[in-house]
Protein backbone atom coordinates (compact mmCIF):
# COMPACT_ATOMS: atom_id res chain seq x y z
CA UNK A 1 -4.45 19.33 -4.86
CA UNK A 2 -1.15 20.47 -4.64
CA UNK A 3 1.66 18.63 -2.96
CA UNK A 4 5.30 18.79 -2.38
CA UNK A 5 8.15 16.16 -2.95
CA UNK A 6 11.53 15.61 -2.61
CA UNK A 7 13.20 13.59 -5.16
CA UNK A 8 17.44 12.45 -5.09
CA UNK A 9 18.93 15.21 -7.74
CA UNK A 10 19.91 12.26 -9.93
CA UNK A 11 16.20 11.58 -10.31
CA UNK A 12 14.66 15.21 -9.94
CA UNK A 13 17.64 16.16 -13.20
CA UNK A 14 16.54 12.81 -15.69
CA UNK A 15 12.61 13.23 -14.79
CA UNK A 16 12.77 17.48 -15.82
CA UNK A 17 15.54 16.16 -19.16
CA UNK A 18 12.55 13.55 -19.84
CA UNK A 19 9.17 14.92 -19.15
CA UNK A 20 8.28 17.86 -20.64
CA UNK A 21 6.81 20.78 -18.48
CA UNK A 22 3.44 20.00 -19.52
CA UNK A 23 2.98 16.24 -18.92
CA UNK A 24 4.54 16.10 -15.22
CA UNK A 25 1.42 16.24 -13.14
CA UNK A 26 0.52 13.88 -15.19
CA UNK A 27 3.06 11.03 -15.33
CA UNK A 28 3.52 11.28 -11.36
CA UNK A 29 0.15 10.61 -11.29
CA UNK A 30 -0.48 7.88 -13.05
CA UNK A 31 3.41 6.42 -11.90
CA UNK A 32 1.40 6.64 -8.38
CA UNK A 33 -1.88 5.27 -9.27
CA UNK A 34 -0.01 2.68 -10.37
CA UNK A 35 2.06 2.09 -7.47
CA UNK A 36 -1.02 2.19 -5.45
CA UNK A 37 -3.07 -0.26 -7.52
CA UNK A 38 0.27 -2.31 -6.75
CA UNK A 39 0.23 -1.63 -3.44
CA UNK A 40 -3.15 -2.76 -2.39
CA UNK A 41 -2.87 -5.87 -4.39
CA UNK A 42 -0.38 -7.04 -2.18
CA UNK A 43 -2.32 -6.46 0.36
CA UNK A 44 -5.58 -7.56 -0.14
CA UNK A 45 -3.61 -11.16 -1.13
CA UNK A 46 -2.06 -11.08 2.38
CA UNK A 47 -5.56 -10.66 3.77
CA UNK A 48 -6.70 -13.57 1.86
CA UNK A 49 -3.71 -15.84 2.71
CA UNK A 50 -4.29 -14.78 5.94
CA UNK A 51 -8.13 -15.30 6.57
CA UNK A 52 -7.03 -18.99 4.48
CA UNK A 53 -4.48 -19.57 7.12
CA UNK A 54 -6.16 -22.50 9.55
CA UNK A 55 -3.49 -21.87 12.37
CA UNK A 56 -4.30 -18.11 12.42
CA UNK A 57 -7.80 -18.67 12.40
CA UNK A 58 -7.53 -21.28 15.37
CA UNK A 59 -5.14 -19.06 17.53
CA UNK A 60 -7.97 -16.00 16.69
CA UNK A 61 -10.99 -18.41 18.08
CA UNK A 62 -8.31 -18.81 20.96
CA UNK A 63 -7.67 -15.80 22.00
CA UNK A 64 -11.39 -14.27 21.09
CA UNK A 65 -12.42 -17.02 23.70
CA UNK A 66 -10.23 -15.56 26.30
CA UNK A 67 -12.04 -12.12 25.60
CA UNK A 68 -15.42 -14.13 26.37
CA UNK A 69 -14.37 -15.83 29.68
CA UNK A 70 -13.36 -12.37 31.01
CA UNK A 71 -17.09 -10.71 30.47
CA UNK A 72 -18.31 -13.40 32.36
């Protein structure tokens, strides 16, 4: 797939003086997979610290209770 970017010109001018023509695809790929791999690290431990979190979890069975009394 192809996609567009916009990079600052101080970046765009070292990543073309660095990267030779053939192995850009390439390197922005894997500089994003591993951004991404990054990226839902940090999330997945904010999920955990979150479902670990006993306050959150009681002010959840709080308000979930609220949603029962109104189907009543």
């Amino acid at each position: 797939m192809r996609m567009t970017f916009s990079l600052p010109d101080a970046l765009a001018h070292r990543f073309r003086a660095n990267i030779p023509p053939r192995k850009r695809s390439s390197t922005v790929a894997k500089l994003i997979e591993q951004e991404m791999m990054t990226q839902e690290r940090n999330l997945e431990a904010a999920c955990l610290a979150a479902n670990n979190d006993e306050t959150l979890t009681e002010e959840v069975g709080e308000w979930q209770g609220f949603e029962d009394e109104l189907e009543e």
